[in-house]
Protein backbone atom coordinates (compact mmCIF):
# COMPACT_ATOMS: atom_id res chain seq x y z
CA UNK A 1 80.18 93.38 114.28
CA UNK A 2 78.85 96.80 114.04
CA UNK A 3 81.14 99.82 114.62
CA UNK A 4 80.67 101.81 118.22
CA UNK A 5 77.86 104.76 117.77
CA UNK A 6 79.13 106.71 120.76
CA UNK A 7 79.06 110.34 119.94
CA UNK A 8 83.13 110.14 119.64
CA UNK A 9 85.90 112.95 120.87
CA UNK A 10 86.13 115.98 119.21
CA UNK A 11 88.77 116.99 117.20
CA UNK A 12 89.90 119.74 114.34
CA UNK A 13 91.01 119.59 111.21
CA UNK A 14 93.85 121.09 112.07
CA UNK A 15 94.75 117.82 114.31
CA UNK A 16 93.50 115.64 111.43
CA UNK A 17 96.11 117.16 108.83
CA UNK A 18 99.37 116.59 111.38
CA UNK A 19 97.78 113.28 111.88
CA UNK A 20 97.89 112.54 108.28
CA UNK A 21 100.96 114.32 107.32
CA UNK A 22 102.74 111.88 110.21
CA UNK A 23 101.50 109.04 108.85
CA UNK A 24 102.03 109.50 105.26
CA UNK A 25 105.72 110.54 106.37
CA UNK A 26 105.95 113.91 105.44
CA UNK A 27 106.52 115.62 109.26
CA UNK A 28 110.66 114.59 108.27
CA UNK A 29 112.09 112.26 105.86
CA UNK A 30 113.07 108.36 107.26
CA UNK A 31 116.03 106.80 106.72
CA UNK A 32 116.69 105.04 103.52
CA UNK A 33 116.62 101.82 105.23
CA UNK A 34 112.88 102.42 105.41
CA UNK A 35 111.98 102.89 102.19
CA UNK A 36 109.72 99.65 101.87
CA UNK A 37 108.31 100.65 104.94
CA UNK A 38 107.25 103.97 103.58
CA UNK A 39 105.83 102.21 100.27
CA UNK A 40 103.63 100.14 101.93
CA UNK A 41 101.76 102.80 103.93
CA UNK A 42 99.68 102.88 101.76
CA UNK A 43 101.32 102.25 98.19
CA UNK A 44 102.87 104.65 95.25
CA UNK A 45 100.67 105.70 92.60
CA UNK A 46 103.07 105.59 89.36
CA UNK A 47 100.70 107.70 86.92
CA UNK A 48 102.71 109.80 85.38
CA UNK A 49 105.43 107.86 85.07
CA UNK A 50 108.48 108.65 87.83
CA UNK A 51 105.22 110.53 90.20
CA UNK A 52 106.33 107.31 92.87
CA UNK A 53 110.04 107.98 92.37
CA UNK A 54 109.26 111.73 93.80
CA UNK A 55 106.69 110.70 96.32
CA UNK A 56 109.23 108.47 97.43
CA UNK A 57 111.75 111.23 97.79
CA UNK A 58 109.49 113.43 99.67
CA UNK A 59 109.43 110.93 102.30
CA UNK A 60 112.83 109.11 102.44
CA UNK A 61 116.42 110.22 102.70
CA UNK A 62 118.54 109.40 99.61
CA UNK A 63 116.04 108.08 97.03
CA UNK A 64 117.55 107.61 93.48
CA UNK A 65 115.77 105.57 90.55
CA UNK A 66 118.74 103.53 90.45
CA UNK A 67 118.32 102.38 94.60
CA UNK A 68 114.18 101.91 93.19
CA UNK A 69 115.03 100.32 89.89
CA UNK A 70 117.50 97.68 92.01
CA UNK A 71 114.54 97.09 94.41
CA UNK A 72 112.35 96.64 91.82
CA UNK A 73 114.34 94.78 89.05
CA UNK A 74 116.85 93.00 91.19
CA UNK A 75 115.87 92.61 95.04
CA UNK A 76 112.55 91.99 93.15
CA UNK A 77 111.45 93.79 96.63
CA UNK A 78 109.09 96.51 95.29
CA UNK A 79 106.46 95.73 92.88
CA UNK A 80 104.68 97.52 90.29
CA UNK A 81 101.08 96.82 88.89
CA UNK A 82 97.35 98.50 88.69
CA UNK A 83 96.17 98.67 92.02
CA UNK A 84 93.59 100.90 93.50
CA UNK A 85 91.08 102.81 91.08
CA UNK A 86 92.74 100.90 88.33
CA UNK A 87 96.26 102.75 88.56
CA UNK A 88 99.64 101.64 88.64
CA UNK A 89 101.17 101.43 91.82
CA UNK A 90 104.75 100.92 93.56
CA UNK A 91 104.42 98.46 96.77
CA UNK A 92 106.59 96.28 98.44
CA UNK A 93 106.21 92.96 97.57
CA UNK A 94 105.80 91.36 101.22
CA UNK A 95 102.38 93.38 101.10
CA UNK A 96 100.82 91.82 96.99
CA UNK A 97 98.18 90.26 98.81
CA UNK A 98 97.13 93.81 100.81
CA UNK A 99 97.55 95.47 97.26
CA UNK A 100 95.90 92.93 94.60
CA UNK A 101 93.86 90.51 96.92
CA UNK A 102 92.99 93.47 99.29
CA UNK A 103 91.30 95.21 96.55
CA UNK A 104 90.39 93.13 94.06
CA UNK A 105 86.24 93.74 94.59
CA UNK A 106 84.02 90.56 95.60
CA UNK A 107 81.25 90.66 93.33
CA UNK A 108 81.45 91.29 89.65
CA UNK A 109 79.28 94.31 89.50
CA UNK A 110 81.93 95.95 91.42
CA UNK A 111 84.72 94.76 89.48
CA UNK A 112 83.05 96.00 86.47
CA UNK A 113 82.89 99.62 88.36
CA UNK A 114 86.48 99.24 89.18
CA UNK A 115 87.51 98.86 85.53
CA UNK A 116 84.97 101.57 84.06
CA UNK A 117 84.13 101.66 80.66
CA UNK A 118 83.81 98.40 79.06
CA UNK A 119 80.14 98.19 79.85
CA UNK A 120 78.96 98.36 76.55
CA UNK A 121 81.23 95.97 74.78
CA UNK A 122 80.37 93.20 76.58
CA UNK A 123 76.83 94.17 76.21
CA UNK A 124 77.88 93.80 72.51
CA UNK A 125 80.03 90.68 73.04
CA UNK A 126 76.86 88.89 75.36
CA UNK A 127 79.70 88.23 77.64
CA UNK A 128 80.07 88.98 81.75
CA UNK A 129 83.09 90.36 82.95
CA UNK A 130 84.06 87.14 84.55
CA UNK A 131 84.01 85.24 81.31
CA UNK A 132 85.95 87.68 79.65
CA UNK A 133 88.64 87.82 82.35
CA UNK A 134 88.69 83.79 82.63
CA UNK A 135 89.17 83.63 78.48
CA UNK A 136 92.08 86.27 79.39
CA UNK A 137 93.67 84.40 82.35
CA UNK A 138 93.47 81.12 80.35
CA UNK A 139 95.59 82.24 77.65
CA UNK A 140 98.16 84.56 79.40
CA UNK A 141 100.76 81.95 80.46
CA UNK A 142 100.57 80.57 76.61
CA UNK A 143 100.73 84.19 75.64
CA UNK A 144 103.64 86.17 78.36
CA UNK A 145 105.75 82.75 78.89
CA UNK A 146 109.69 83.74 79.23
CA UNK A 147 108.60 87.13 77.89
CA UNK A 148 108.09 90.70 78.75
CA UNK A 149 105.26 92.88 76.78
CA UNK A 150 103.93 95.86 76.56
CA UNK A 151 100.04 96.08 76.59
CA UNK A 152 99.51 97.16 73.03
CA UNK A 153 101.33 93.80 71.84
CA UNK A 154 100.00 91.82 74.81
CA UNK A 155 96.64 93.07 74.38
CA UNK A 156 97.01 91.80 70.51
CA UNK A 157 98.05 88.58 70.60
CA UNK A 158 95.74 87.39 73.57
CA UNK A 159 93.08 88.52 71.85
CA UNK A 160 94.32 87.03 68.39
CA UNK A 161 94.09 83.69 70.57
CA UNK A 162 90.59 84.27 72.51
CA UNK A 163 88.80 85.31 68.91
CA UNK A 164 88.78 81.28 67.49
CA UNK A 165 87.29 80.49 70.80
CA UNK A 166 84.12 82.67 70.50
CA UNK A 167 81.00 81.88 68.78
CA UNK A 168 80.80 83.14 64.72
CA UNK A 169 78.68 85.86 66.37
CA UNK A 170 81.23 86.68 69.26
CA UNK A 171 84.03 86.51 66.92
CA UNK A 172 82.81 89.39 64.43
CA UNK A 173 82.12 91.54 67.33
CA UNK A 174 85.43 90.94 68.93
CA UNK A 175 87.26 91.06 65.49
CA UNK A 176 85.48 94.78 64.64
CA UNK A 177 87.07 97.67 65.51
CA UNK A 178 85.86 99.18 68.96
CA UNK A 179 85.56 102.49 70.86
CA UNK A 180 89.15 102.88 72.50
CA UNK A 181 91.68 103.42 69.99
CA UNK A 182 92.18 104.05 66.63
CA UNK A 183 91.59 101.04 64.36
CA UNK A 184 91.96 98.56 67.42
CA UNK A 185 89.51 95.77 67.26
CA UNK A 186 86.82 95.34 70.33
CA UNK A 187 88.22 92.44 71.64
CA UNK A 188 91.88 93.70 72.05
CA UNK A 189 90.00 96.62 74.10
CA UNK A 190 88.35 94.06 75.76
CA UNK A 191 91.57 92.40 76.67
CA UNK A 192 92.95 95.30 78.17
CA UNK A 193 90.46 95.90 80.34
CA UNK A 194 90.82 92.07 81.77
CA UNK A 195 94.31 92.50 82.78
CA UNK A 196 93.39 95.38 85.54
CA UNK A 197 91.61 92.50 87.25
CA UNK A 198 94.25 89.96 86.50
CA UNK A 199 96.66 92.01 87.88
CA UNK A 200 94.93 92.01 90.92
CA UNK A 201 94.64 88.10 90.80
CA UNK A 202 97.92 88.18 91.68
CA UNK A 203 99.05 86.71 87.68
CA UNK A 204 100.76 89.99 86.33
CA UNK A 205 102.98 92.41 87.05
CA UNK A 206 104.78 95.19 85.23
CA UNK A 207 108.93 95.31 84.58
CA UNK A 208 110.67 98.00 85.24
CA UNK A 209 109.71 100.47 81.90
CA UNK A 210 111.92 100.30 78.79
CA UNK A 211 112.01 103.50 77.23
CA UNK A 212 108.45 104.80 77.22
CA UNK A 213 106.43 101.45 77.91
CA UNK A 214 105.95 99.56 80.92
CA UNK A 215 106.14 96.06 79.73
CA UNK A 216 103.99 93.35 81.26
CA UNK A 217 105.57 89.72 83.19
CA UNK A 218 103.79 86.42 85.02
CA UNK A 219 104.40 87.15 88.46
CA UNK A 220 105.47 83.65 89.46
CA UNK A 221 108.04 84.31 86.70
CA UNK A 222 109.50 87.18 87.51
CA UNK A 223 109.43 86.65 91.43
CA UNK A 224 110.48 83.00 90.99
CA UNK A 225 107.47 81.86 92.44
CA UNK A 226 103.81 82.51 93.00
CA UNK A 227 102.08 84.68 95.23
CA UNK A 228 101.20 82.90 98.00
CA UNK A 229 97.70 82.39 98.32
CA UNK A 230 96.01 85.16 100.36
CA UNK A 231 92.50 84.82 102.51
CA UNK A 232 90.62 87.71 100.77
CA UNK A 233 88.51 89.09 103.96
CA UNK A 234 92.46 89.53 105.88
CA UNK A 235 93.70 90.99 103.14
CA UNK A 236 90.71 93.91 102.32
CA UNK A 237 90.89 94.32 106.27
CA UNK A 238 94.14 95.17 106.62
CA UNK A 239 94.25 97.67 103.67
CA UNK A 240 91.16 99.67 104.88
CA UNK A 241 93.41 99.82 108.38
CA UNK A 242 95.72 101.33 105.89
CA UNK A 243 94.21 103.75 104.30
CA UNK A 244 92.33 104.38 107.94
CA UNK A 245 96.15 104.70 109.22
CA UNK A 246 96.79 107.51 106.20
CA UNK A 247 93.65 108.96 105.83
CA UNK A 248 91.44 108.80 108.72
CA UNK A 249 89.54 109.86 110.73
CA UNK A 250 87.35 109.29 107.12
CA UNK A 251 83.93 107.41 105.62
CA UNK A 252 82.97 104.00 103.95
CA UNK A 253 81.86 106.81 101.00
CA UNK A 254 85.71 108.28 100.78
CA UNK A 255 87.40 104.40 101.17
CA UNK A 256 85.34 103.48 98.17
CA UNK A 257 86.34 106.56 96.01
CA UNK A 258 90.17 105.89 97.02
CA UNK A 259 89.59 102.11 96.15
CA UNK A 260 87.54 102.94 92.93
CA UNK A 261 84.16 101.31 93.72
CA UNK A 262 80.83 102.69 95.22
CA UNK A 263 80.21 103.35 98.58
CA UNK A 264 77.78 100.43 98.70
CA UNK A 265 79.98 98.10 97.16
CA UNK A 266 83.00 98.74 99.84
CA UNK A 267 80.80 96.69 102.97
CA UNK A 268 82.81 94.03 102.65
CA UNK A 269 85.88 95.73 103.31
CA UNK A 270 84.50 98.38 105.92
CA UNK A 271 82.78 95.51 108.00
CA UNK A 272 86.21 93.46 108.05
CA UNK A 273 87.35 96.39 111.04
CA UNK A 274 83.82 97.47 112.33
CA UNK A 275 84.84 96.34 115.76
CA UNK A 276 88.23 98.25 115.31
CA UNK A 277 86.61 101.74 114.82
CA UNK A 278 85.78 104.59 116.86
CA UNK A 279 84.01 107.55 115.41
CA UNK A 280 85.11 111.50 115.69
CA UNK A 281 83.84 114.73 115.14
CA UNK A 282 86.16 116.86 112.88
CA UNK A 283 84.66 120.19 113.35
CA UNK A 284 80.88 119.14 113.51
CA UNK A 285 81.18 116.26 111.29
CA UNK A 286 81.10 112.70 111.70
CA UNK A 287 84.09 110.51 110.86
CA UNK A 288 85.52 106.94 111.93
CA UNK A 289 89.41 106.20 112.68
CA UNK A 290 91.16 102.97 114.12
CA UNK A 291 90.67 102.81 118.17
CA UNK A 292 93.97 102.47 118.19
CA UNK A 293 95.10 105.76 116.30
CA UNK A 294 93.14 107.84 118.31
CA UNK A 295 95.96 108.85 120.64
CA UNK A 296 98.06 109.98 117.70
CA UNK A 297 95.16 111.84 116.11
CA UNK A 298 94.91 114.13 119.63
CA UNK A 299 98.57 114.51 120.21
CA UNK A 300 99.90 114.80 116.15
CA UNK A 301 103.47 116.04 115.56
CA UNK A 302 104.10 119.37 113.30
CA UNK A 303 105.53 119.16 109.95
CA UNK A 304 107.76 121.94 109.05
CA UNK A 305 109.82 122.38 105.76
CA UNK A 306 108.72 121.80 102.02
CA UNK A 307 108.42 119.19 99.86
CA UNK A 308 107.66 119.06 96.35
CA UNK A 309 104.45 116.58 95.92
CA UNK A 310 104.38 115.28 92.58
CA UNK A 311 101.28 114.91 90.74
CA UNK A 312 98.51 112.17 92.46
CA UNK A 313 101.21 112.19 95.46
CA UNK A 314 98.65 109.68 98.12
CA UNK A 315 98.68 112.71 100.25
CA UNK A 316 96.56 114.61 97.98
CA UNK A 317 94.61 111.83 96.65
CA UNK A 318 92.42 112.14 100.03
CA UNK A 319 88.40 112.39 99.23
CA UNK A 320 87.91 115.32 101.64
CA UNK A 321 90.26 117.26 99.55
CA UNK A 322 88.71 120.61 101.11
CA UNK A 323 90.55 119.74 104.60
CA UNK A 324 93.93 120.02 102.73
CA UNK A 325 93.14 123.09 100.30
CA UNK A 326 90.84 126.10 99.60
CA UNK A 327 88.07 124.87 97.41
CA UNK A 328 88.61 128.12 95.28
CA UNK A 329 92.44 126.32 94.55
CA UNK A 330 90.68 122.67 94.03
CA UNK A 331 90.46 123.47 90.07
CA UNK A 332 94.20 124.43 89.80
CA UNK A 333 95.50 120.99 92.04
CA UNK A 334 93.17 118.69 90.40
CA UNK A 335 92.57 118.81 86.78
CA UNK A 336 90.93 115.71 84.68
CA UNK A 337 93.96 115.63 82.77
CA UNK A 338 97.66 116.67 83.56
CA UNK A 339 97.42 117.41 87.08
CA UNK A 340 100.11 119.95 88.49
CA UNK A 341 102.50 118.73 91.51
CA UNK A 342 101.63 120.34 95.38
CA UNK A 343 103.67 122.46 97.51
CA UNK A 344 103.92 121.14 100.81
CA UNK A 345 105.32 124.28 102.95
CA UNK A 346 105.20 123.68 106.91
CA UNK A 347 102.59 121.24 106.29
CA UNK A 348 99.77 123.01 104.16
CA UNK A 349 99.33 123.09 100.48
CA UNK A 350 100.49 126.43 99.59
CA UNK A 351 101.23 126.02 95.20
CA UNK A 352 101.50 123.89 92.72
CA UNK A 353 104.53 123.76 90.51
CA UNK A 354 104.93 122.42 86.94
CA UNK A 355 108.54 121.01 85.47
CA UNK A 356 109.77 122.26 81.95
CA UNK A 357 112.48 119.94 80.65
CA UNK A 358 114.67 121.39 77.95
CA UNK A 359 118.18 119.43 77.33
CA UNK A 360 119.86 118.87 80.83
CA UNK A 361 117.94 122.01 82.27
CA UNK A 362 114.86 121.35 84.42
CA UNK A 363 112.33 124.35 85.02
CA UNK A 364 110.25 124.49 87.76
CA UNK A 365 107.36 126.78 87.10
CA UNK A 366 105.73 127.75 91.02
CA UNK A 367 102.45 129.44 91.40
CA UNK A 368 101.81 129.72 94.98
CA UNK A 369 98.11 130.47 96.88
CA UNK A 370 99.81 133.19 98.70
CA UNK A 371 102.77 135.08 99.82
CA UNK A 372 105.92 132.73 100.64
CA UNK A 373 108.67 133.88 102.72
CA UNK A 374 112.12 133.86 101.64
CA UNK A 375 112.85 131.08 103.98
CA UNK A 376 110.49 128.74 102.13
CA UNK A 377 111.36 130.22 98.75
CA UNK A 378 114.68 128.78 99.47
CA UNK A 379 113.98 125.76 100.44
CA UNK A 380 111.70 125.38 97.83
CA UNK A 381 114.81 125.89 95.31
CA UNK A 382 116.80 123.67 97.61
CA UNK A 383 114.07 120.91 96.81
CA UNK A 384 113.72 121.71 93.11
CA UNK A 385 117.74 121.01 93.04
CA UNK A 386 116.11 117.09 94.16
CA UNK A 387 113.77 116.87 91.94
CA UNK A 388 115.94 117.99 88.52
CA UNK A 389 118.26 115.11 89.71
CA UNK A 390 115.77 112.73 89.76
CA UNK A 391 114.61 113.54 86.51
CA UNK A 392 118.04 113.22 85.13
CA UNK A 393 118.60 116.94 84.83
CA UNK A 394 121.70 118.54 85.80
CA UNK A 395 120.57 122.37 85.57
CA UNK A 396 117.14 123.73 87.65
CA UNK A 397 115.85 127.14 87.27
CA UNK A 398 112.41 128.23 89.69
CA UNK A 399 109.92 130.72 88.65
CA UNK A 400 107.88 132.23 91.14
């Protein structure tokens, strides 16, 4: 069904960003108890490693990694695994088929966008995508069995296991060494490339990280049991009413970036809630938002306070990232590499900040985009007290 082409109401950008800010939790901080609830909104991107543990904080009361790591590696409750755009993500587990189902792309041109860059060795392989990730999925059980491994050993003996399998041609491709790391062979590349989508089959998952890697498991292993087996058009649905809920009002074009496909590619998933949208006009231009979050979109609550966002926080992974900062500032809060965190003060982005670990002693480092007052100063030093916790520092020094 197609989506309604009335004109739609008119409302700011101002309204948008309390709309958004109440829905990705971060008007006041929810109970503890919630925490799931929060997760699921619309899922914890874990890249760098312990960015969910602070995004969590910056939205519930009480967060520590060990209350995450027993939800995680004991309630088995939360789950980790690449997700959208090919990143790790934190979600609660009652939602894997929103988060793996939900995005993993119908056709296999757009898987093949979603996992970017191994184009050109299959080219070299004369293999599809597909065929590459079946040879994967039918040795992974053989492979991760009663074990947990980390993808440079994973990645090596599944393709140890695929390579006899190929044709003599195949084979010396696969067995050469390829583009993506030093002196590892195409077909381990290959491999690791596969398990983005296999993840989203709903076979793998990671275990909470040991040291510095994030070691792989079966999912029906380490949840006891399979994922249950999810109708694909539900699933997409309900995450674009997700990311609608979080983001909107917003475009088929900005869904696709968030998801990591094209905007042609995301139909399938924008046509699921056609009949649920309404469009808007933010300020002259044309956006869509779930009928039934319109309300909430004129009537939004204020945020006051500050939080410290950590790097690729979902509130600043929005598309329209000029609604949210200054696009003289868009260099300094998103960088191809190394990306600072945000500060959130009274609900605009007004900083980044950068932590300095040395022994026990955390620094933050706090440029902001203008002046501060000494109210927020504080409380931004009342938050950086949070964060040096949470990164298992017991000293925190700010510099403005």
């Amino acid at each position: 069904m197609a989506a309604r082409k009335d004109a739609g109401v008119r409302v700011t950008t101002a309204d948008v960003l309390a709309f958004r800010l109440h829905a990705h939790h971060l008007t006041r901080r929810r109970p503890a108890a919630d925490l799931l609830d929060v997760a699921g909104a619309c899922g914890m991107q874990n890249s760098p490693p312990g960015s969910a543990l602070l995004a969590l904080h910056a939205r519930v009361r009480d967060v520590t990694q060990d209350r995450v790591d027993q939800l995680v590696g004991e309630d088995k409750s939360l789950l980790q695994t690449w997700c959208m755009r090919g990143s790790p993500f934190y979600f609660p587990t009652a939602d894997a088929s929103v988060f793996t189902t939900g995005v993993l792309p119908p056709t296999e041109a757009a898987r093949l966008h979603l996992v970017g860059g191994v184009d050109q060795a299959l080219q070299e392989l004369g293999m599809e995508l597909d065929e590459a990730v079946d040879r994967t999925a039918d040795e992974i059980e053989a492979v991760l069995s009663g074990r947990q491994l980390a993808i440079d050993e994973l990645g090596a003996e599944l393709a140890e296991r695929i390579a006899p399998k190929l044709s003599p041609a195949q084979r010396k491709s696969w067995q050469a060494t390829g583009p993506y790391a030093a002196n590892q062979p195409l077909g381990e590349g290959v491999v690791h490339f596969c398990l983005r989508i296999l993840t989203l089959r709903g076979l793998v998952c990671f275990a909470p990280r040991s040291g510095n890697k994030a070691p792989f498991v079966l999912v029906a292993e380490w949840l006891g049991r399979p994922l249950p087996r999810a109708d694909a058009d539900r699933a997409r649905a309900t995450l674009v009413r997700r990311y609608l809920h979080c983001y909107g009002p917003s475009t088929r074009k900005d869904f696709a970036a968030w998801v990591g496909v094209r905007a042609g590619d995301a139909k399938p998933w924008w046509d699921a809630v056609a009949d649920e949208l309404t469009p808007v006009d933010v300020d002259g231009t044309r956006a869509w938002i779930l009928a039934d979050d319109l309300k909430a979109l004129q009537s939004p609550s204020e945020a006051r306070g500050v939080r410290l966002l950590p790097p690729r926080d979902p509130y600043t992974q929005m598309r329209d990232r000029a609604t949210i900062v200054d696009k003289k500032h868009h260099r300094a809060v998103w960088k191809p590499v190394g990306d600072p965190g945000a500060v959130l003060a009274d609900g605009r982005i007004a900083g980044i900040w950068r932590p300095r670990k040395s022994g026990r002693t955390l620094t933050l480092t706090v440029e902001t985009f203008g002046s501060l007052s000494a109210h927020l100063r504080d409380q931004v030093c009342a938050e950086a007290e949070h964060v040096a916790a949470l990164r298992g520092a017991s000293t925190v020094r700010v510099e403005f």
